[in-house]
Protein backbone atom coordinates (compact mmCIF):
# COMPACT_ATOMS: atom_id res chain seq x y z
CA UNK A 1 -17.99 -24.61 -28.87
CA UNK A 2 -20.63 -27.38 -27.55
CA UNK A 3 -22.67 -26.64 -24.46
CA UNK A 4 -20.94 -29.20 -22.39
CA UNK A 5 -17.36 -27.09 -22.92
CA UNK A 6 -19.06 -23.66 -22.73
CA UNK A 7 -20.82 -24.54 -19.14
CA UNK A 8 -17.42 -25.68 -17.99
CA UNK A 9 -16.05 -22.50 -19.49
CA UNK A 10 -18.37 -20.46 -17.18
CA UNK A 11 -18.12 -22.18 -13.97
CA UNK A 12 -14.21 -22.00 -14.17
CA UNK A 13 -14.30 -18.22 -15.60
CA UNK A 14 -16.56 -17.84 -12.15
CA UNK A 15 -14.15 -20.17 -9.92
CA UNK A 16 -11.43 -17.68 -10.98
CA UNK A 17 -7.59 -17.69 -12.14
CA UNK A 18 -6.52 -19.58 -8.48
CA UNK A 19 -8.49 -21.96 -6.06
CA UNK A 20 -7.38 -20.43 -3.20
CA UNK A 21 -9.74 -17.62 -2.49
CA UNK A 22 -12.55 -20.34 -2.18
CA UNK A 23 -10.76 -23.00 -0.56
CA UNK A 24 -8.29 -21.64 1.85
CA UNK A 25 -11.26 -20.59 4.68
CA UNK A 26 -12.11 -24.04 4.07
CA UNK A 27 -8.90 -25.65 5.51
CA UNK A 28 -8.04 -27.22 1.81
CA UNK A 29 -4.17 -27.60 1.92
CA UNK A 30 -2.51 -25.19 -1.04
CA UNK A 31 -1.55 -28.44 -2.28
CA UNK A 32 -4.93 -30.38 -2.85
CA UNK A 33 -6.45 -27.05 -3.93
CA UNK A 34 -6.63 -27.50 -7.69
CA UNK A 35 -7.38 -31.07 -7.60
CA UNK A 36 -10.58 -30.51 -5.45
CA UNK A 37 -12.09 -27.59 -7.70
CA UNK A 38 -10.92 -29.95 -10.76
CA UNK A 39 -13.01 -32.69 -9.19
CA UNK A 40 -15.87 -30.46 -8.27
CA UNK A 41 -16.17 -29.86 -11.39
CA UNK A 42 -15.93 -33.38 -12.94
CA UNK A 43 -12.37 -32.67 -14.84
CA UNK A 44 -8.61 -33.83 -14.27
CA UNK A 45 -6.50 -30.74 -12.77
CA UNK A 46 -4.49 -30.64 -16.63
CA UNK A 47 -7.82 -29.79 -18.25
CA UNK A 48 -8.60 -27.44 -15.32
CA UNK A 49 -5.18 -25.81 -16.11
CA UNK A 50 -6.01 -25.44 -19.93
CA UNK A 51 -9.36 -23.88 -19.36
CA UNK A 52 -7.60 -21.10 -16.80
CA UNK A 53 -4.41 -20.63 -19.30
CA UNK A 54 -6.99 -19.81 -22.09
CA UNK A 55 -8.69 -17.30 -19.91
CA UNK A 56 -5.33 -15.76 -18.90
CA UNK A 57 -4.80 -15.20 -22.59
CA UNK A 58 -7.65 -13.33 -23.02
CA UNK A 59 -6.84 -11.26 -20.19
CA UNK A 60 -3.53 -10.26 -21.45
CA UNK A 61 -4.98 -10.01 -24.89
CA UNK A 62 -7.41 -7.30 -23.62
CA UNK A 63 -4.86 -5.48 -21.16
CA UNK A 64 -2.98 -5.30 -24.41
CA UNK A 65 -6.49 -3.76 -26.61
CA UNK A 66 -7.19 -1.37 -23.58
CA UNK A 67 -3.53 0.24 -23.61
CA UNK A 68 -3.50 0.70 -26.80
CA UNK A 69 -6.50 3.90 -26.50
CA UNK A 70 -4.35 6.86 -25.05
CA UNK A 71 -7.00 8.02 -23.45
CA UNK A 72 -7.39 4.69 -21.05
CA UNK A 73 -3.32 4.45 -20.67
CA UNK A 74 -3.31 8.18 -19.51
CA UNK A 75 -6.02 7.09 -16.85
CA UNK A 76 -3.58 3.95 -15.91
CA UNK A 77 -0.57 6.29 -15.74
CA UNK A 78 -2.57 8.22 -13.18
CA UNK A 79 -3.87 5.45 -10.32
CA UNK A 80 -3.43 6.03 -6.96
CA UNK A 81 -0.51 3.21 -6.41
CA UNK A 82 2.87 3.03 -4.73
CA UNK A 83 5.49 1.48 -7.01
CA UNK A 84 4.86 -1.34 -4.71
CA UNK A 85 1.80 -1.76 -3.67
CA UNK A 86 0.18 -5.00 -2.82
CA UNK A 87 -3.55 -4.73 -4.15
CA UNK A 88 -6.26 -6.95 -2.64
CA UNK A 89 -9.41 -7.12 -4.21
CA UNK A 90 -12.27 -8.09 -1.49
CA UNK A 91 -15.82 -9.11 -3.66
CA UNK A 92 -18.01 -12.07 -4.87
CA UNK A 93 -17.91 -13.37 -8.27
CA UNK A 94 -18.50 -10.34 -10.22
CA UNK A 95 -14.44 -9.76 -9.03
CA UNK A 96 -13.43 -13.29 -8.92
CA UNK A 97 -14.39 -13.85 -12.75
CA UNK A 98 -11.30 -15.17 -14.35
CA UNK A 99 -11.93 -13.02 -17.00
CA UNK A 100 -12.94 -10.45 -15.17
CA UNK A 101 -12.31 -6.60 -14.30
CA UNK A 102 -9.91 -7.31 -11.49
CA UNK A 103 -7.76 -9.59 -13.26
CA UNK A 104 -7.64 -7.26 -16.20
CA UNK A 105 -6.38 -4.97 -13.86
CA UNK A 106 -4.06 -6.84 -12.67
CA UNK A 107 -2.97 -7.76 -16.43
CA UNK A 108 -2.66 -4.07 -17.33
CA UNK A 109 -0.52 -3.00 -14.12
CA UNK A 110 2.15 -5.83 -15.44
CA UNK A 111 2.76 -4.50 -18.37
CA UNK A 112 2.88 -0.76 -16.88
CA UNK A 113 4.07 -0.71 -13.35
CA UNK A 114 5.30 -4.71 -12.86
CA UNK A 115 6.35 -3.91 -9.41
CA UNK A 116 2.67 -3.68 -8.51
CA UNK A 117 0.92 -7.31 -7.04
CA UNK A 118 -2.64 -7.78 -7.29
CA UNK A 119 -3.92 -10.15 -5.00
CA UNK A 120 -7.72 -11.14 -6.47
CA UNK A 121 -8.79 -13.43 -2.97
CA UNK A 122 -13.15 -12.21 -4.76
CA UNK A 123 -15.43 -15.42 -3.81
CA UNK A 124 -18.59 -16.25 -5.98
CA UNK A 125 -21.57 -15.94 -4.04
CA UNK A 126 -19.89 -14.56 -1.00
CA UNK A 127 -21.95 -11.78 1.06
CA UNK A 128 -20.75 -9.03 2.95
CA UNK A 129 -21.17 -11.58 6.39
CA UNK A 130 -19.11 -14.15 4.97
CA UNK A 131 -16.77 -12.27 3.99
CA UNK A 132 -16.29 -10.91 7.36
CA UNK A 133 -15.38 -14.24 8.63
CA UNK A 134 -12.75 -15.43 5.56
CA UNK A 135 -11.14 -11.95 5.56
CA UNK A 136 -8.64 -13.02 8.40
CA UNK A 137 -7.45 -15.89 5.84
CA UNK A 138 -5.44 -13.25 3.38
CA UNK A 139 -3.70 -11.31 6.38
CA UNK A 140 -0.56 -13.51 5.31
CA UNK A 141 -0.22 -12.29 1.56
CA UNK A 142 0.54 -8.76 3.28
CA UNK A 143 -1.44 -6.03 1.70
CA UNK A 144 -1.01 -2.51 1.47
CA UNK A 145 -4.51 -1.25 -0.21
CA UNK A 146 -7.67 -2.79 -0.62
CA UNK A 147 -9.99 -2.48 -3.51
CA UNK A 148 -13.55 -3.99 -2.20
CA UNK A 149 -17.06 -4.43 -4.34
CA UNK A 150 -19.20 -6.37 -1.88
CA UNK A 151 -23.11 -6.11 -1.52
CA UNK A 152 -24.49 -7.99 -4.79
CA UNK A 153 -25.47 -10.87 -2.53
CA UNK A 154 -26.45 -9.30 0.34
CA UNK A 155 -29.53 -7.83 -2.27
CA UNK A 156 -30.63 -11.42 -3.14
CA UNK A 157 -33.83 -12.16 -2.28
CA UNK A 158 -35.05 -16.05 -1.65
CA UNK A 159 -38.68 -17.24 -2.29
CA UNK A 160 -41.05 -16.46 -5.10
CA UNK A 161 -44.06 -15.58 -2.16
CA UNK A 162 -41.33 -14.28 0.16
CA UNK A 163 -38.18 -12.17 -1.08
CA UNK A 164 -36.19 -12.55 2.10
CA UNK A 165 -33.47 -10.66 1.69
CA UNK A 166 -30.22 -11.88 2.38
CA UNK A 167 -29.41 -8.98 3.95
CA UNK A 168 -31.03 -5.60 5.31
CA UNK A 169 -29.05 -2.52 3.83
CA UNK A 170 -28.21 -1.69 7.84
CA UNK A 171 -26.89 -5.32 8.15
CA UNK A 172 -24.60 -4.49 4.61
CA UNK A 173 -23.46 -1.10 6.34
CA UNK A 174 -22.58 -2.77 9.52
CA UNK A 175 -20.08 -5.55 7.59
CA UNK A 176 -18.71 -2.86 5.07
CA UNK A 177 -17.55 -1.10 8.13
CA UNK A 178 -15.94 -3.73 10.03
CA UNK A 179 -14.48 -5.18 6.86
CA UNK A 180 -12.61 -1.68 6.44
CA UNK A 181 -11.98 -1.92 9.92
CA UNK A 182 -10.61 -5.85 9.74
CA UNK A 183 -8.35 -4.37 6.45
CA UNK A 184 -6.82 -1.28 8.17
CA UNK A 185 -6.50 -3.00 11.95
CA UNK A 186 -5.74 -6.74 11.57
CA UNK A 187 -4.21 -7.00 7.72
CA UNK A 188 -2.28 -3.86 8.11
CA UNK A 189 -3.69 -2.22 4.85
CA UNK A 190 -3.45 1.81 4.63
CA UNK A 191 -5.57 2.65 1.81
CA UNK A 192 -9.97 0.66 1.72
CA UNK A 193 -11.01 1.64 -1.96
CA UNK A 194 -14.97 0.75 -2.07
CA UNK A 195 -16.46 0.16 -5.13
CA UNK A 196 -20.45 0.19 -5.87
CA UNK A 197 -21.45 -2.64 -7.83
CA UNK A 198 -22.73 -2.41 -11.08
CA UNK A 199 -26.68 -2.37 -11.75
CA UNK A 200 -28.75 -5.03 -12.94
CA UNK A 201 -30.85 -5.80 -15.78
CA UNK A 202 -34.44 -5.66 -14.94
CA UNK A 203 -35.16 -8.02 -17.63
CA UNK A 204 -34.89 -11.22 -16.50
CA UNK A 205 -36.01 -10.42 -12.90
CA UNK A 206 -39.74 -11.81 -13.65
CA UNK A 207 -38.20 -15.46 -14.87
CA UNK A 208 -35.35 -15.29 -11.54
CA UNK A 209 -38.23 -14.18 -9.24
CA UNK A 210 -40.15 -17.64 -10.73
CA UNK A 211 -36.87 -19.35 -10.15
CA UNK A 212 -36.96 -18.28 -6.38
CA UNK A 213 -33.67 -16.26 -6.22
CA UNK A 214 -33.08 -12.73 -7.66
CA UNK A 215 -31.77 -9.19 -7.37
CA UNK A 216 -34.30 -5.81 -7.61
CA UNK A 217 -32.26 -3.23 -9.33
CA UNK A 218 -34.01 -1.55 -6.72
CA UNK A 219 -32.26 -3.08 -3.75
CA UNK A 220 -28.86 -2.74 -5.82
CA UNK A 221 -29.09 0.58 -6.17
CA UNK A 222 -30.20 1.30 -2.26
CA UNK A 223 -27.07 -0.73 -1.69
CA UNK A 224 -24.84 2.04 -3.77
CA UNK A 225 -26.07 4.82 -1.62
CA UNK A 226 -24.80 2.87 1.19
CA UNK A 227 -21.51 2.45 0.26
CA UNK A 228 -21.71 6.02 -0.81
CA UNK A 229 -22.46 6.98 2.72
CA UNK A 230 -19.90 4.66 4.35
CA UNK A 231 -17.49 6.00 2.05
CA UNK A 232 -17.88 9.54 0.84
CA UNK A 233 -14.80 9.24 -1.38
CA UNK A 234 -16.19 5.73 -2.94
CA UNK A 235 -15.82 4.97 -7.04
CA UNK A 236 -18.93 4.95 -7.83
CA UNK A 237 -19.21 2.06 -10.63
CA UNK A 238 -22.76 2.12 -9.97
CA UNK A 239 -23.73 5.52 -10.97
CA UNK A 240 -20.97 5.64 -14.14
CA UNK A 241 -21.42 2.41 -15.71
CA UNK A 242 -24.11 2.63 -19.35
CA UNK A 243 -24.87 -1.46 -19.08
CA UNK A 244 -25.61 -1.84 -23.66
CA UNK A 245 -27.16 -5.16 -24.39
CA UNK A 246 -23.59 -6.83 -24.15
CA UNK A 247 -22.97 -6.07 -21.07
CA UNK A 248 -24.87 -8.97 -19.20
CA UNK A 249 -25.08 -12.61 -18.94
CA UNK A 250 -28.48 -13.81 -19.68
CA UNK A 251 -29.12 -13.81 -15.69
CA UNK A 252 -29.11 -9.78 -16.17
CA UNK A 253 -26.41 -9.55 -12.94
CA UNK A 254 -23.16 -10.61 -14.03
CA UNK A 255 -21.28 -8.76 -16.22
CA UNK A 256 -19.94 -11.06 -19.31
CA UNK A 257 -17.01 -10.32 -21.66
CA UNK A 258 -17.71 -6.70 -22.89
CA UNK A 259 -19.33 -5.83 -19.42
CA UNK A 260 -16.23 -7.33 -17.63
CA UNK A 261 -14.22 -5.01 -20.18
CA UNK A 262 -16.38 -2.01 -20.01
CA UNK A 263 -15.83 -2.34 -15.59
CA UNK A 264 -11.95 -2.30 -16.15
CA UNK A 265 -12.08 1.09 -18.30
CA UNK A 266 -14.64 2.87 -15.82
CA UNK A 267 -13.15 1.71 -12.42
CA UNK A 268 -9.72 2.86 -13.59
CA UNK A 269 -10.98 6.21 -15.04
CA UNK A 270 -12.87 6.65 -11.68
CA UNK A 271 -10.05 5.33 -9.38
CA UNK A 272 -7.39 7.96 -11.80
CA UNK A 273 -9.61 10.75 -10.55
CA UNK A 274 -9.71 9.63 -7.07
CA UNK A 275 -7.18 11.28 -4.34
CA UNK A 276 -6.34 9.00 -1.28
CA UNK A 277 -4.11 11.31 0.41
CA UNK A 278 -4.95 9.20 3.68
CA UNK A 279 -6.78 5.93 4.65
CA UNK A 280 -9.74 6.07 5.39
């Protein structure tokens, strides 16, 4: 693979399986959708189509991998879904990935309950603020529980000499709540499912602090025992997932292939021992 085709690779992995999550706050007409990310990124919408087909593939060739360990298809048996629930997953590009956790998710519940719809509407780079504001846009796809890891970007900090901080962890508690609050109250969802992102890598913080933009594992962590105090019953990714040295892209905060992999098998152990008897 040259470097040209493996960049392309990786900002369409992080653009996700649909245009629509990005573009429909935006006022992009469904139609035009494809055709603007496609000339964002300097390709015609058939190559754009290639690129997410091959990704797809991979998806269903790893739902396919992961059912095939008892162990993991017990877990799936034993998820806290209606035979039709509509699944929306709420998060920032760690979620949108097109190869990615949530769509492996998604891959695995078609092959084992088909009736289930997962509805991935993630945005890279989105904070807990702007999500707030583009939430509104998925109220038509008609949701009935929410699955939301938001906060990653909300730790950034700007500024070598500075580290401003996107956001304060008060300012994340405040969104998280009225995002649950949007979900239940204006989309009509009964079950919020928050997730804690995963850590980071302290690794290559020195080089991203250089750079001017970075994440403290610090800061990420703080950020977990927020959502943990919003939400009690939360599945904590944060505090199960054993990052190896193949869990990361070489920025040391987004999970790549065997991290994405690695999310899928703890987030469905997690949400398998999870009750949600009520929403919450």
């Amino acid at each position: 693979m040259d470097i040209e085709h493996e960049m392309l690779v990786r900002y369409v992995r992080g653009i996700g399986l649909s245009s629509a999550p990005l573009l429909d706050s935006l006022g992009t007409p469904p139609a035009h959708q494809d055709a603007t990310v496609a000339a964002m990124l300097g390709i015609d919408e058939g190559r754009l189509a290639s690129l997410r087909l091959a990704l797809s593939d991979q998806v269903e060739g790893v739902a396919d991998q992961l059912l095939a360990d008892a162990a993991f298809a017990d877990d799936v048996s034993r998820l806290p879904f209606d035979a039709d629930e509509r699944i929306l997953i709420v998060g920032d590009s760690i979620s949108a990935d097109a190869a990615g956790w949530a769509n492996i998710l998604a891959a695995v519940l078609r092959r084992t309950s088909p009736r289930i719809t997962v509805l991935n509407r993630a945005v890279p780079g989105r904070t807990t603020a702007e999500t707030l504001y583009s939430l509104p846009f998925a109220a038509p796809l008609s949701p009935t529980h929410a699955l939301v890891m938001l906060g990653t970007n909300d730790t950034r900090r700007l500024g070598s000499r500075v580290g401003a901080r996107m956001a304060s962890p008060s300012e994340s508690e405040r969104n998280l709540g009225l995002i649950r609050e949007l979900l239940i109250r204006q989309l009509g969802v009964r079950v919020v499912t928050f997730i804690t992102p995963p850590p980071a890598d302290p690794g290559p913080v020195a080089t991203r602090r250089e750079g001017g933009e970075w994440n403290e594992p610090e800061d990420l962590a703080e950020l977990a025992a927020v959502i943990r105090r919003l939400d009690p019953a939360a599945v904590d990714l944060h505090g199960a997932v054993r990052p190896d040295d193949d869990f990361f892209h070489i920025d040391g905060l987004h999970p790549f292939a065997a991290g994405q992999v690695e999310m899928a098998r703890v987030i469905v152990r997690l949400l398998a021992a999870v009750s949600h008897a009520s929403p919450r």
